[in-house]
C-alpha atoms as a PDB file:
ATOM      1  CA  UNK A   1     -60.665  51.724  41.939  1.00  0.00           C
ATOM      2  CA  UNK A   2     -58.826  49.281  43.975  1.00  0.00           C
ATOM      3  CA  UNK A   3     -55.149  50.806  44.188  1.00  0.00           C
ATOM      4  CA  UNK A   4     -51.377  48.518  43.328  1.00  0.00           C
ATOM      5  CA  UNK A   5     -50.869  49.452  46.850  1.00  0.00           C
ATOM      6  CA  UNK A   6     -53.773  47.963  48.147  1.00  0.00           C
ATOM      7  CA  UNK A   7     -53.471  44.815  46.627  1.00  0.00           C
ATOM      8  CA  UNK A   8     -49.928  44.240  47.806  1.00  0.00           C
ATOM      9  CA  UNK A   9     -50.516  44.902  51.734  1.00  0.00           C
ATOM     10  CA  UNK A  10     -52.956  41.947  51.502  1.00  0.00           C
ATOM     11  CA  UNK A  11     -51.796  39.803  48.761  1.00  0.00           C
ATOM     12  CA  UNK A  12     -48.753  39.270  50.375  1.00  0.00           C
ATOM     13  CA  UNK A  13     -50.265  37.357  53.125  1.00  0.00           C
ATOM     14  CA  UNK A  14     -52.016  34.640  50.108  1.00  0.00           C
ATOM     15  CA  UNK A  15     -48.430  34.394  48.780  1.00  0.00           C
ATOM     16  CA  UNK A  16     -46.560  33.999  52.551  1.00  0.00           C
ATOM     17  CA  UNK A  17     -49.642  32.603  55.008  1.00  0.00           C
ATOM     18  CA  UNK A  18     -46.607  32.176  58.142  1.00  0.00           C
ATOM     19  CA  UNK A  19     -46.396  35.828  57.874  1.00  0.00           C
ATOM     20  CA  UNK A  20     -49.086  36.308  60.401  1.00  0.00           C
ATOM     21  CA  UNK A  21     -46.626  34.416  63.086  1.00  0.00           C
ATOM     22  CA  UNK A  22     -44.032  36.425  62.489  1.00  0.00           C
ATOM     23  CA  UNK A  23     -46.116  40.018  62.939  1.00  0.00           C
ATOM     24  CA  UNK A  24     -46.666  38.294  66.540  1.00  0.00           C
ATOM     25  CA  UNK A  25     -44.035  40.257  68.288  1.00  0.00           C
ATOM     26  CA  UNK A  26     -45.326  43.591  66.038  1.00  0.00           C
ATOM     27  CA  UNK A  27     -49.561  42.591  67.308  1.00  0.00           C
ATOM     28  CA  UNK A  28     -48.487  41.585  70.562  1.00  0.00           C
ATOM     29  CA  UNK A  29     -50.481  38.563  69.313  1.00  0.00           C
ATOM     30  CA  UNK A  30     -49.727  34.561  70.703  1.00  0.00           C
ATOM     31  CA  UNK A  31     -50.215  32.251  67.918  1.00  0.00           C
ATOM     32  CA  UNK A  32     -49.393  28.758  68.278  1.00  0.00           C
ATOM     33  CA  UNK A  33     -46.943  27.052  65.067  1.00  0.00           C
ATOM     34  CA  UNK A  34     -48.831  27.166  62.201  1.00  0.00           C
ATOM     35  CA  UNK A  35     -49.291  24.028  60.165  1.00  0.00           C
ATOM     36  CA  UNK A  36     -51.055  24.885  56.734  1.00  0.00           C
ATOM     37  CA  UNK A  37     -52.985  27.668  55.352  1.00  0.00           C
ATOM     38  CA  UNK A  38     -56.123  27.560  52.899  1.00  0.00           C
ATOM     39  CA  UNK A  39     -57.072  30.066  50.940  1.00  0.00           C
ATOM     40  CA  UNK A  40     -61.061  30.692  51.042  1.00  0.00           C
ATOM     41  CA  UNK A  41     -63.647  32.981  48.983  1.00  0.00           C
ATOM     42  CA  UNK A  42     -63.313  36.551  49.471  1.00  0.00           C
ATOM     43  CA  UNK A  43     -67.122  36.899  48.549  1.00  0.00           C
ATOM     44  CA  UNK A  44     -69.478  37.321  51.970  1.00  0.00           C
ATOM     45  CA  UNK A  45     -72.411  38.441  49.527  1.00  0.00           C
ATOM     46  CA  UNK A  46     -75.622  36.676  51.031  1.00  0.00           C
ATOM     47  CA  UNK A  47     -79.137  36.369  49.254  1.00  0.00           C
ATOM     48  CA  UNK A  48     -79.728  40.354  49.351  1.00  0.00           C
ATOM     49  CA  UNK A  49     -78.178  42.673  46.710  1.00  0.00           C
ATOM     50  CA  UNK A  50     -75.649  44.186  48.790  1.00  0.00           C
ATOM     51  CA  UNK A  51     -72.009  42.903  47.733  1.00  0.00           C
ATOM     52  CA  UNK A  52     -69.672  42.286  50.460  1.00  0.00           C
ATOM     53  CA  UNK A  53     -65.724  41.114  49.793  1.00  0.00           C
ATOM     54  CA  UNK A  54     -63.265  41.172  51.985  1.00  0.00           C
ATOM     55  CA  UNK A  55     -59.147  41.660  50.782  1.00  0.00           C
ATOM     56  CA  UNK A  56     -57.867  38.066  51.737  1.00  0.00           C
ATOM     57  CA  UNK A  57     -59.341  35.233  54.008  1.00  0.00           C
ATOM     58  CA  UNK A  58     -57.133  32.707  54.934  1.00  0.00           C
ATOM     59  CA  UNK A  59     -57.977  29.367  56.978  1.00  0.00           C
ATOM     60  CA  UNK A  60     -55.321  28.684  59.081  1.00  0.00           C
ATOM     61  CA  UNK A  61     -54.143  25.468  60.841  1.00  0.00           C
ATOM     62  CA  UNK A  62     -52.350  25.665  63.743  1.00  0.00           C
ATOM     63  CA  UNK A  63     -50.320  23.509  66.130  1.00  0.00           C
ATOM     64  CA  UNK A  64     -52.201  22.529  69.233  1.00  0.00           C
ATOM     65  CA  UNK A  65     -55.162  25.267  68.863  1.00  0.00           C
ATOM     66  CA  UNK A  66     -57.011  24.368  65.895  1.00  0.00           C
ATOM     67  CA  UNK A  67     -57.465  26.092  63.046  1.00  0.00           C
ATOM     68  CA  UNK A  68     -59.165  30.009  62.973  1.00  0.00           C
ATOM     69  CA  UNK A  69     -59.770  32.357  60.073  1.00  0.00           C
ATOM     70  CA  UNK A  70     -57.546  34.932  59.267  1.00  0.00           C
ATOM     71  CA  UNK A  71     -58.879  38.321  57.555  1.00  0.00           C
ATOM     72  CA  UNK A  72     -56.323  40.673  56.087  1.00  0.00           C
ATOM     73  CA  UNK A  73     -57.696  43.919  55.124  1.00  0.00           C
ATOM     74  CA  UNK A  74     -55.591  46.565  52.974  1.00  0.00           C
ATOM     75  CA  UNK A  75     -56.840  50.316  54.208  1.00  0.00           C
ATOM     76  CA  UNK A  76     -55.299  53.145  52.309  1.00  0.00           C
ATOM     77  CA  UNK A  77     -57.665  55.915  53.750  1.00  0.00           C
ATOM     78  CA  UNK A  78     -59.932  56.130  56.518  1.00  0.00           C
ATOM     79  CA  UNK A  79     -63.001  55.065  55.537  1.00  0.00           C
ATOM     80  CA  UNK A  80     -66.172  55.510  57.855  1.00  0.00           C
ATOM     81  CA  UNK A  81     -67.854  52.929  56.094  1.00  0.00           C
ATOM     82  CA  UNK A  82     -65.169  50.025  57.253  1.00  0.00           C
ATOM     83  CA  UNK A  83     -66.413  50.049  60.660  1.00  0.00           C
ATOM     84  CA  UNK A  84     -70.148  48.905  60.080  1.00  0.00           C
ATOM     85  CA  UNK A  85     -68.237  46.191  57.591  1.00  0.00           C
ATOM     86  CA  UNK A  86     -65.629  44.554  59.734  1.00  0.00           C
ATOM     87  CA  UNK A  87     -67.863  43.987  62.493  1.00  0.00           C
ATOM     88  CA  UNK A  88     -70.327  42.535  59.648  1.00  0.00           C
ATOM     89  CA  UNK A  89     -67.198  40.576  58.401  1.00  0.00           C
ATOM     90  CA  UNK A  90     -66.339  38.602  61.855  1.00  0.00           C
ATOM     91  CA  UNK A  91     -69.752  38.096  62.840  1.00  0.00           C
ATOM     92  CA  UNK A  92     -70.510  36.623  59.267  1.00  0.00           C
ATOM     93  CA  UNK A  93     -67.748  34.370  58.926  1.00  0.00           C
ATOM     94  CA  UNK A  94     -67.983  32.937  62.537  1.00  0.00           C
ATOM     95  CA  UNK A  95     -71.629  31.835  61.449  1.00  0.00           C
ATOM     96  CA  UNK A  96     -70.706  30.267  58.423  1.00  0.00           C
ATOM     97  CA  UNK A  97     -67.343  28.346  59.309  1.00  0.00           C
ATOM     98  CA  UNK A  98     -67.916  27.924  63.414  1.00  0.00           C
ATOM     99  CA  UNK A  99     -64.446  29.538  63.697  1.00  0.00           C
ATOM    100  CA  UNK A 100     -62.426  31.988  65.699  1.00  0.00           C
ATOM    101  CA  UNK A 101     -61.952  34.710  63.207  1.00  0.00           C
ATOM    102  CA  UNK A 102     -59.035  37.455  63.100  1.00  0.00           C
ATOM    103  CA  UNK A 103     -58.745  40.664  61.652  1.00  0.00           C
ATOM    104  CA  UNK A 104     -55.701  42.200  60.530  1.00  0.00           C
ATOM    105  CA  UNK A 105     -55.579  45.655  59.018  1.00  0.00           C
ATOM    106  CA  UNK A 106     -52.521  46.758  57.021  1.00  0.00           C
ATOM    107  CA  UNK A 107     -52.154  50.174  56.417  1.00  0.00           C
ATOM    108  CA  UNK A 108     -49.113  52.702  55.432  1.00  0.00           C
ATOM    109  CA  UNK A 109     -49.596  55.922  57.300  1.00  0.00           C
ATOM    110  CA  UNK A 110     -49.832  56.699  60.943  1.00  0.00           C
ATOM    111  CA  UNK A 111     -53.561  58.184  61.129  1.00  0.00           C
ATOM    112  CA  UNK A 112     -55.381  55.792  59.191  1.00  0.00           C
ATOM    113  CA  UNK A 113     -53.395  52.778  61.589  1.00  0.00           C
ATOM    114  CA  UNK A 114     -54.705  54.945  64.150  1.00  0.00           C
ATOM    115  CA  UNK A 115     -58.364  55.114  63.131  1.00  0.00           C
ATOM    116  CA  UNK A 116     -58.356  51.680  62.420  1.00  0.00           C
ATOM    117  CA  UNK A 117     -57.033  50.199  65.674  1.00  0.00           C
ATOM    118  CA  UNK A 118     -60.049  51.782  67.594  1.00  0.00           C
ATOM    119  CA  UNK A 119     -62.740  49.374  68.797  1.00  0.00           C
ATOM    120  CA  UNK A 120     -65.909  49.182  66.917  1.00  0.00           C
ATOM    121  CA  UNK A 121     -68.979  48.347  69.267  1.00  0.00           C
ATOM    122  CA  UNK A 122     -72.335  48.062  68.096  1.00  0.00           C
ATOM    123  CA  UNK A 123     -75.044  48.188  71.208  1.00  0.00           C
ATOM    124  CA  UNK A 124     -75.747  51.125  73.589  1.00  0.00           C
ATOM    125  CA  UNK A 125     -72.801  53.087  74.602  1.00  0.00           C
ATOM    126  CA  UNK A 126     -73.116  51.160  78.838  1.00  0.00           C
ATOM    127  CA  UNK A 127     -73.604  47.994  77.234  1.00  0.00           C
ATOM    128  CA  UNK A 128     -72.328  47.072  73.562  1.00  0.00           C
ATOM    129  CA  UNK A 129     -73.795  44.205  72.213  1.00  0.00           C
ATOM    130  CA  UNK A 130     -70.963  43.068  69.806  1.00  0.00           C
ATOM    131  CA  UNK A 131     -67.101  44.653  69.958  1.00  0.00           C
ATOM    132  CA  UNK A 132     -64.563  44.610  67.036  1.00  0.00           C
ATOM    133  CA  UNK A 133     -61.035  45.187  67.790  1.00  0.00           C
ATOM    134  CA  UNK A 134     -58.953  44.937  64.894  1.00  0.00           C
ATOM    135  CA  UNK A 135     -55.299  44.234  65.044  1.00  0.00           C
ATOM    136  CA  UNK A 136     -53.431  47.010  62.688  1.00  0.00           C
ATOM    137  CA  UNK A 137     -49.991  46.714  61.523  1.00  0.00           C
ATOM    138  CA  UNK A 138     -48.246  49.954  59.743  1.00  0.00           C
ATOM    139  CA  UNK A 139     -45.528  52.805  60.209  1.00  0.00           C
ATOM    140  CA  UNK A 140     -46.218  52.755  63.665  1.00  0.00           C
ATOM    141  CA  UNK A 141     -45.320  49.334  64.857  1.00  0.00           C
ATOM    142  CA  UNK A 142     -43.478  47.490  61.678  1.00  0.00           C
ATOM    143  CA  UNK A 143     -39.758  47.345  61.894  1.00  0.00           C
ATOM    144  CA  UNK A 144     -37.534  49.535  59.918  1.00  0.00           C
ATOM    145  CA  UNK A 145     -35.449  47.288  58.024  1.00  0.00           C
ATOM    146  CA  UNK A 146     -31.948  48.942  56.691  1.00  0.00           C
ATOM    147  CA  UNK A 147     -29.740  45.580  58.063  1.00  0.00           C
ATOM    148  CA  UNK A 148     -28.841  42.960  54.716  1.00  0.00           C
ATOM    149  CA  UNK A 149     -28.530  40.110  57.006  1.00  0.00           C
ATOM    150  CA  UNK A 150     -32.153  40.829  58.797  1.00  0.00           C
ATOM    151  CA  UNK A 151     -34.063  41.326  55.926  1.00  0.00           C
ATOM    152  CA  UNK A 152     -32.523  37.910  54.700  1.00  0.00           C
ATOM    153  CA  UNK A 153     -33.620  36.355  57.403  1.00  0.00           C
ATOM    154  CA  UNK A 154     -37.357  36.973  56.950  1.00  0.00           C
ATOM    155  CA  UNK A 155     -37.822  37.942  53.084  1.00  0.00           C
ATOM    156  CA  UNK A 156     -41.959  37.878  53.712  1.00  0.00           C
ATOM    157  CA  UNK A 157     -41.680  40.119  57.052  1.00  0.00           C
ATOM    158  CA  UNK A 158     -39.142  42.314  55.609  1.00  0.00           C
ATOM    159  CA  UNK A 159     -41.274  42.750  52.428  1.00  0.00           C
ATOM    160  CA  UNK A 160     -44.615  44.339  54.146  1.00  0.00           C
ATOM    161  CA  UNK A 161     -42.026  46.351  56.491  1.00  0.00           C
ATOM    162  CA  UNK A 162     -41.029  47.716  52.906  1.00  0.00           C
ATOM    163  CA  UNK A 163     -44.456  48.414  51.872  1.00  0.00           C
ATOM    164  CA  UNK A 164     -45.702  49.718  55.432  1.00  0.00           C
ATOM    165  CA  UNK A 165     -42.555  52.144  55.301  1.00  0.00           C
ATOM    166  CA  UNK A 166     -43.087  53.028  51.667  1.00  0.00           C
ATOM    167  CA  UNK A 167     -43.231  57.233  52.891  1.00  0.00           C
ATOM    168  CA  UNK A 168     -40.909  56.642  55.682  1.00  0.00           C
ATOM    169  CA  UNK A 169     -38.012  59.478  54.961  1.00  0.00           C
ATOM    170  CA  UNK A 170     -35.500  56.805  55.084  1.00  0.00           C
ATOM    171  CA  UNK A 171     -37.058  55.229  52.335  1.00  0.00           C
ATOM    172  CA  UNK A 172     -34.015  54.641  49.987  1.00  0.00           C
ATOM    173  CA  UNK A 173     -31.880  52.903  52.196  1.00  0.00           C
ATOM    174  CA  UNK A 174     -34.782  50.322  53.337  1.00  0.00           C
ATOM    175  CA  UNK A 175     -35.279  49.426  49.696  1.00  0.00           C
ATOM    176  CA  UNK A 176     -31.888  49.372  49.264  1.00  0.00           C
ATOM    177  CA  UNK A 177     -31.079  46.877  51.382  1.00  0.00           C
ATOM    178  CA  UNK A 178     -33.498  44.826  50.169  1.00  0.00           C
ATOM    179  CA  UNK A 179     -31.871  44.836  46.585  1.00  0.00           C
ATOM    180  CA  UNK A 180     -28.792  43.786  48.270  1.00  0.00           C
ATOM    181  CA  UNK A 181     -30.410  41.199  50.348  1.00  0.00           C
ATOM    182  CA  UNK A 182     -31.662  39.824  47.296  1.00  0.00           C
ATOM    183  CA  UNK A 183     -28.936  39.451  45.245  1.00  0.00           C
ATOM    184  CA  UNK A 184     -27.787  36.519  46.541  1.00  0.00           C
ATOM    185  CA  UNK A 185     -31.518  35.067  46.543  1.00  0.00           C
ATOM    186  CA  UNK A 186     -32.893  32.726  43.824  1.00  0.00           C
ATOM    187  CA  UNK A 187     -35.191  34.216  41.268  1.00  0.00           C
ATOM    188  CA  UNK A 188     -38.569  31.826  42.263  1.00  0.00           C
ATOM    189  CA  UNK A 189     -38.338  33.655  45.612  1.00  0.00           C
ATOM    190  CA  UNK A 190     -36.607  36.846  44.892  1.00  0.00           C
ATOM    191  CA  UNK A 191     -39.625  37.129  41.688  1.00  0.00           C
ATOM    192  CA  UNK A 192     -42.644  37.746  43.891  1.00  0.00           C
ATOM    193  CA  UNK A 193     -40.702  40.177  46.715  1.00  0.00           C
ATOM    194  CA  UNK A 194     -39.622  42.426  43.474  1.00  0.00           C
ATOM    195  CA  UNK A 195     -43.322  42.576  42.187  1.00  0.00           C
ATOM    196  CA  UNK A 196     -45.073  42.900  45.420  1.00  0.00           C
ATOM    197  CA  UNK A 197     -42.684  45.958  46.731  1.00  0.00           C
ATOM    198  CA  UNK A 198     -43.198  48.089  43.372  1.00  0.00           C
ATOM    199  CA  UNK A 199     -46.964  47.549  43.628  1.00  0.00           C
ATOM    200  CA  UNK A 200     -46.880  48.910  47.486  1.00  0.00           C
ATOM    201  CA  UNK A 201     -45.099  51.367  46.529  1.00  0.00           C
ATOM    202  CA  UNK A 202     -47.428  52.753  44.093  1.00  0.00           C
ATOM    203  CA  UNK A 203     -47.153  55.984  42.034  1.00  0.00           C
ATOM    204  CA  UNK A 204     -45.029  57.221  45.105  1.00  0.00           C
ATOM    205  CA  UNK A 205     -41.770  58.879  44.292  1.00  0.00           C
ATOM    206  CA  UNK A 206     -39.431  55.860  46.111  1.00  0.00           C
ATOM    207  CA  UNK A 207     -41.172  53.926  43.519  1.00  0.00           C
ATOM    208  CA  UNK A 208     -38.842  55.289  40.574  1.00  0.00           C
ATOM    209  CA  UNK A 209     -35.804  54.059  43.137  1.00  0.00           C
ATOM    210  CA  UNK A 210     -36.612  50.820  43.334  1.00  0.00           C
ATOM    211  CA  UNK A 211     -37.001  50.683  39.952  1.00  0.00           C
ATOM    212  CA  UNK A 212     -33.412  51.669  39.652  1.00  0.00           C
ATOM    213  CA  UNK A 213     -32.536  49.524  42.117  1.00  0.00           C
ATOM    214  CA  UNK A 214     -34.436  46.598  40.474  1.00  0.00           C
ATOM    215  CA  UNK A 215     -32.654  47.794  37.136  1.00  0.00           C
ATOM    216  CA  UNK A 216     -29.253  47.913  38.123  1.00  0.00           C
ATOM    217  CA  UNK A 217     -28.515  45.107  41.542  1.00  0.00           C
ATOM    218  CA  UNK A 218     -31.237  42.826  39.731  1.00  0.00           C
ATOM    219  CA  UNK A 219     -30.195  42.744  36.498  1.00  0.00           C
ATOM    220  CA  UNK A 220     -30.752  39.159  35.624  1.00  0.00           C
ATOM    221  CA  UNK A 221     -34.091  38.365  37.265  1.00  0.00           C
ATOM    222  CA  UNK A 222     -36.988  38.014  34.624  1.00  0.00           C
ATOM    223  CA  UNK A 223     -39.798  39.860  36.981  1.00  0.00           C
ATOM    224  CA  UNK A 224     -42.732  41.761  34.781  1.00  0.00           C
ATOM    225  CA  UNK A 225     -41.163  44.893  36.832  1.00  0.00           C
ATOM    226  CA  UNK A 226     -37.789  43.930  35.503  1.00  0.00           C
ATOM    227  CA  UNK A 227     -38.614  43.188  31.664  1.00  0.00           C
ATOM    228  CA  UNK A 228     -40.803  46.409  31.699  1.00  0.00           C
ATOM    229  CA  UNK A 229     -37.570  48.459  32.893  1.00  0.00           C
ATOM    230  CA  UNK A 230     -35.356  46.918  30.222  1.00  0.00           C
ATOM    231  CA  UNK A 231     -38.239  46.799  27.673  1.00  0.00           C
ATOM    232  CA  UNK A 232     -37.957  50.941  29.091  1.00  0.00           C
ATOM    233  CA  UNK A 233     -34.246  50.692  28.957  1.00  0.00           C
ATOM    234  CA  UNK A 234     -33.847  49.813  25.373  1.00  0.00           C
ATOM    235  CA  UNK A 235     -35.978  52.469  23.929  1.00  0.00           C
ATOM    236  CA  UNK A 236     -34.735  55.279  26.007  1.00  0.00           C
ATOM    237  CA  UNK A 237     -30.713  54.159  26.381  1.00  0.00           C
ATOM    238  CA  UNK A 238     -30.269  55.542  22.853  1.00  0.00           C
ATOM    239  CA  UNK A 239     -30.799  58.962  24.696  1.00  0.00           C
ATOM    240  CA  UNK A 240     -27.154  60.479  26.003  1.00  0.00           C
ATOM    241  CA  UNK A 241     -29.116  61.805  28.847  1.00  0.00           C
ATOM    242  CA  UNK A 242     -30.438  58.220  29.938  1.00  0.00           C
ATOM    243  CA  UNK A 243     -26.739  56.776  30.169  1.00  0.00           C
ATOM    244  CA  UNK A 244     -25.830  60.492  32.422  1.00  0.00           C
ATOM    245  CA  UNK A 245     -28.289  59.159  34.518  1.00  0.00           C
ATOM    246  CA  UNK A 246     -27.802  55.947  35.226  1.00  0.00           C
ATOM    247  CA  UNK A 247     -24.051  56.992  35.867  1.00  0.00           C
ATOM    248  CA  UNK A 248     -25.635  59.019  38.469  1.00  0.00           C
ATOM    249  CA  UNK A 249     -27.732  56.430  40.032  1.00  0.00           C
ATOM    250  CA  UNK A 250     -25.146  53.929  39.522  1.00  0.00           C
ATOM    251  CA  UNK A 251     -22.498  56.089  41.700  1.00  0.00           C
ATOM    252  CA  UNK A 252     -25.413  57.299  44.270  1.00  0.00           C
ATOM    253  CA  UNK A 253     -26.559  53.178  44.520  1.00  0.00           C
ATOM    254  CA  UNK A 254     -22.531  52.218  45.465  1.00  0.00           C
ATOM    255  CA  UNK A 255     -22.204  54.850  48.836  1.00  0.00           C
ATOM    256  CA  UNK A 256     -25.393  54.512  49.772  1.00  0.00           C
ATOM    257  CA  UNK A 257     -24.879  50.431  49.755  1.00  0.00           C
ATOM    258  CA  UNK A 258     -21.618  50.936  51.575  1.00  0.00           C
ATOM    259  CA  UNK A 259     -23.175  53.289  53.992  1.00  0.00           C
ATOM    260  CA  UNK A 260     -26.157  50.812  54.865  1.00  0.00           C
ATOM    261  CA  UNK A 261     -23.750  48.106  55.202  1.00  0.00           C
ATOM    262  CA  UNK A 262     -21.785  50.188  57.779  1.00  0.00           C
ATOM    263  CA  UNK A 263     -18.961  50.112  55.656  1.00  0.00           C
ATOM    264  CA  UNK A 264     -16.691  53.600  56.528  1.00  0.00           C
ATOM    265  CA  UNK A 265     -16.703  55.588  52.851  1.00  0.00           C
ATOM    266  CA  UNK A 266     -13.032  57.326  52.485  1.00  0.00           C
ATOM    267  CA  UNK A 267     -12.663  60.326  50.659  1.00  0.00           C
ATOM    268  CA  UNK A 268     -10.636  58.823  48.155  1.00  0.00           C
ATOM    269  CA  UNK A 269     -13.520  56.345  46.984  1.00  0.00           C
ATOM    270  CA  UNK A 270     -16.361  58.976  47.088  1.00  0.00           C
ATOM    271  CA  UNK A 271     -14.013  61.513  45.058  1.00  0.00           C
ATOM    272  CA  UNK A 272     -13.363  58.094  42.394  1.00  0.00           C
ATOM    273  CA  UNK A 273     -17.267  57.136  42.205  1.00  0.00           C
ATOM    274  CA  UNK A 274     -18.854  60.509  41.812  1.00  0.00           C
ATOM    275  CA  UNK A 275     -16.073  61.439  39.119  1.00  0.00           C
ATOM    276  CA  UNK A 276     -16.264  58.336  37.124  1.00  0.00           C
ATOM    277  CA  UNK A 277     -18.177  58.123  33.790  1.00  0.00           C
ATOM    278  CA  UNK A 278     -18.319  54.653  32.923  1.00  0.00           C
ATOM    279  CA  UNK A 279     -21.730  52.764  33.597  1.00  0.00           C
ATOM    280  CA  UNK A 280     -19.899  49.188  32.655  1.00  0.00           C
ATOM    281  CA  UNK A 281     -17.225  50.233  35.282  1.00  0.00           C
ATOM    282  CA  UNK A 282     -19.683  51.726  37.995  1.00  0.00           C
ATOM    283  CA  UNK A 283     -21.523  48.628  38.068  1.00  0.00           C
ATOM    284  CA  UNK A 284     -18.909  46.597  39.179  1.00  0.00           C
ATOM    285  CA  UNK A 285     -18.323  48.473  41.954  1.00  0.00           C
ATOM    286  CA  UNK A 286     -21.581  48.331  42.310  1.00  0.00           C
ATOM    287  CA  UNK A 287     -21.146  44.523  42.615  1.00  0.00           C
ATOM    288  CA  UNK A 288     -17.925  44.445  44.944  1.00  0.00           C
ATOM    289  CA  UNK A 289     -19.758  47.136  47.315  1.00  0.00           C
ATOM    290  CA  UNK A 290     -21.855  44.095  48.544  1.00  0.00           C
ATOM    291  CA  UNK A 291     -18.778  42.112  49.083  1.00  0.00           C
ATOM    292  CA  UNK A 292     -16.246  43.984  50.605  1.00  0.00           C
ATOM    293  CA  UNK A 293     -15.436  44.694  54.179  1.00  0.00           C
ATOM    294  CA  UNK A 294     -13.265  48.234  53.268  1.00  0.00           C
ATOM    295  CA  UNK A 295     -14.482  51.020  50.602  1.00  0.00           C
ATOM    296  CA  UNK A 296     -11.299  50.713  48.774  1.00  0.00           C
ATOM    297  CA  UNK A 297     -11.425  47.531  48.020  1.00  0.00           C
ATOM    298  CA  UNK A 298     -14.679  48.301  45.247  1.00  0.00           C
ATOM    299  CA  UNK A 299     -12.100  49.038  42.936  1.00  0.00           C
ATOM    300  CA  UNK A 300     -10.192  45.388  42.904  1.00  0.00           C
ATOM    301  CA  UNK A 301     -10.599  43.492  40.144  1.00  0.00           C
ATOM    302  CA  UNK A 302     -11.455  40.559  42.656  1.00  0.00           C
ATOM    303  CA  UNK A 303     -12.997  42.033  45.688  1.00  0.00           C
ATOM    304  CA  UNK A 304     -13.168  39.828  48.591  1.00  0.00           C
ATOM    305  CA  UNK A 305     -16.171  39.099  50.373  1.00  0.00           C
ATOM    306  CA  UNK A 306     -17.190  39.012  54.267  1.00  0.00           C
ATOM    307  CA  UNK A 307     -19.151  36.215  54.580  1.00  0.00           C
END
């Protein structure tokens, strides 16, 4: 059964084509500007019964260069039976489009990236006949993105860094500041970044943060993940233990905010957030902690803001 994870390390790259430019520096890959992208059949079934699909195939036009395919593979596992199909996969698709063809695995944990980035030759161990070398991005080579102002840079790259990182230990604050860095964003874009991260995150338990995350900084987008939390909210709110934790969230969500903004947290304003008991007050701190360029000033009626 094909996992939410899955589908998001490689459905990103049908929803943001240009993010195979900007993993050049990650690949240690020259691409020339790219000018358009085309989204082709994932089916490489030929005439015999044995079904082959790959995650995402992309054509790509570039600047210069020409156009080449791009193939974007999701692994979640190593999987001994990926290495007779990838070669399969390039071989095939060069013969049917006359095309340079690229393969790009996108995985989440450091052995699998490992497996995957071997070479695959098929031929006699002093003289291979055909070699695959897939180009693997994952934990081991995407940035770890806990900056507001980088992740708003690049909203695509910083989105499969999320994903990639999704059982990095400093989990929290990377989704964290993408919450922030979306706050700001308009819902058509800040819509599919929302979606994609909670299905790369999976069943995982970072996946219940950005959930609170999603609930509380991104209140007002309309998401399916966002209507399902309030469709959640409304049922369980009438529960005195739901509001306790949400309070706790709430006041958890403002430090850790001021803390990945590099904001110094005073005594005085952890003592006041971890003591208060008001969710309508605690989220507008909330709101001022993305504005303000001292801790203190959260609690100002009009905080003022450092851009």
């Amino acid at each position: 059964m094909v996992s939410a994870p899955h589908e998001a390390m490689h459905r990103i790259f049908q929803e943001y084509p240009g993010l195979i430019s900007q993993l050049s520096d990650v690949l240690g890959l020259a691409l020339p500007p790219l000018v358009s992208a085309e989204p082709l059949t994932v089916d490489l079934t030929e005439s015999e019964p044995l079904e082959r699909r790959v995650d995402t195939l992309l054509r790509i036009e570039t600047e210069g260069d020409g156009p080449f395919l791009l193939v974007v593979e999701a692994q979640g596992k190593k999987d001994p039976g990926k290495k007779a199909s990838w070669p399969y996969y390039v071989t095939y698709l060069h013969n049917k489009y006359r095309l340079p063809v690229l393969l790009l695995v996108i995985c989440q944990d450091h052995a699998t990236a490992a497996w995957a980035a071997r070479p695959i030759t098929i031929g006699l161990p002093q003289c291979p006949t055909v070699t695959a070398r897939p180009l693997v991005a994952g934990p081991h080579n995407m940035p770890v993105i806990t900056n507001v102002a980088e992740a708003r840079k690049d909203l695509p790259l910083a989105t499969l860094a999320a994903i990639t990182h999704a059982d990095n230990p400093d989990v929290d604050a990377i989704l964290k500041t993408m919450s922030v860095a979306l706050r700001d964003t308009p819902e058509a874009i800040a819509g599919p970044v929302v979606e994609f991260i909670a299905q790369g995150l999976g069943n995982r338990p970072a996946a219940q943060q950005w959930r609170n995350l999603v609930a509380v900084d991104l209140s007002f987008y309309t998401s399916p993940l966002s209507e399902e939390i309030r469709d959640e909210g409304r049922v369980e709110g009438r529960a005195e233990g739901r509001v306790e934790g949400r309070v706790e969230n709430c006041a958890e969500n403002i430090l850790l905010i001021l803390d990945v903004r590099g904001i110094e947290i005073t005594d005085t304003t952890r003592d006041k957030v971890t003591t208060c008991g008001d969710p309508e007050l605690l989220r507008r701190w909330l709101a001022n902690a993305a504005l303000v360029t001292t801790s203190d000033q959260i609690f100002d009626d009009e905080a003022p803001t450092d851009r």
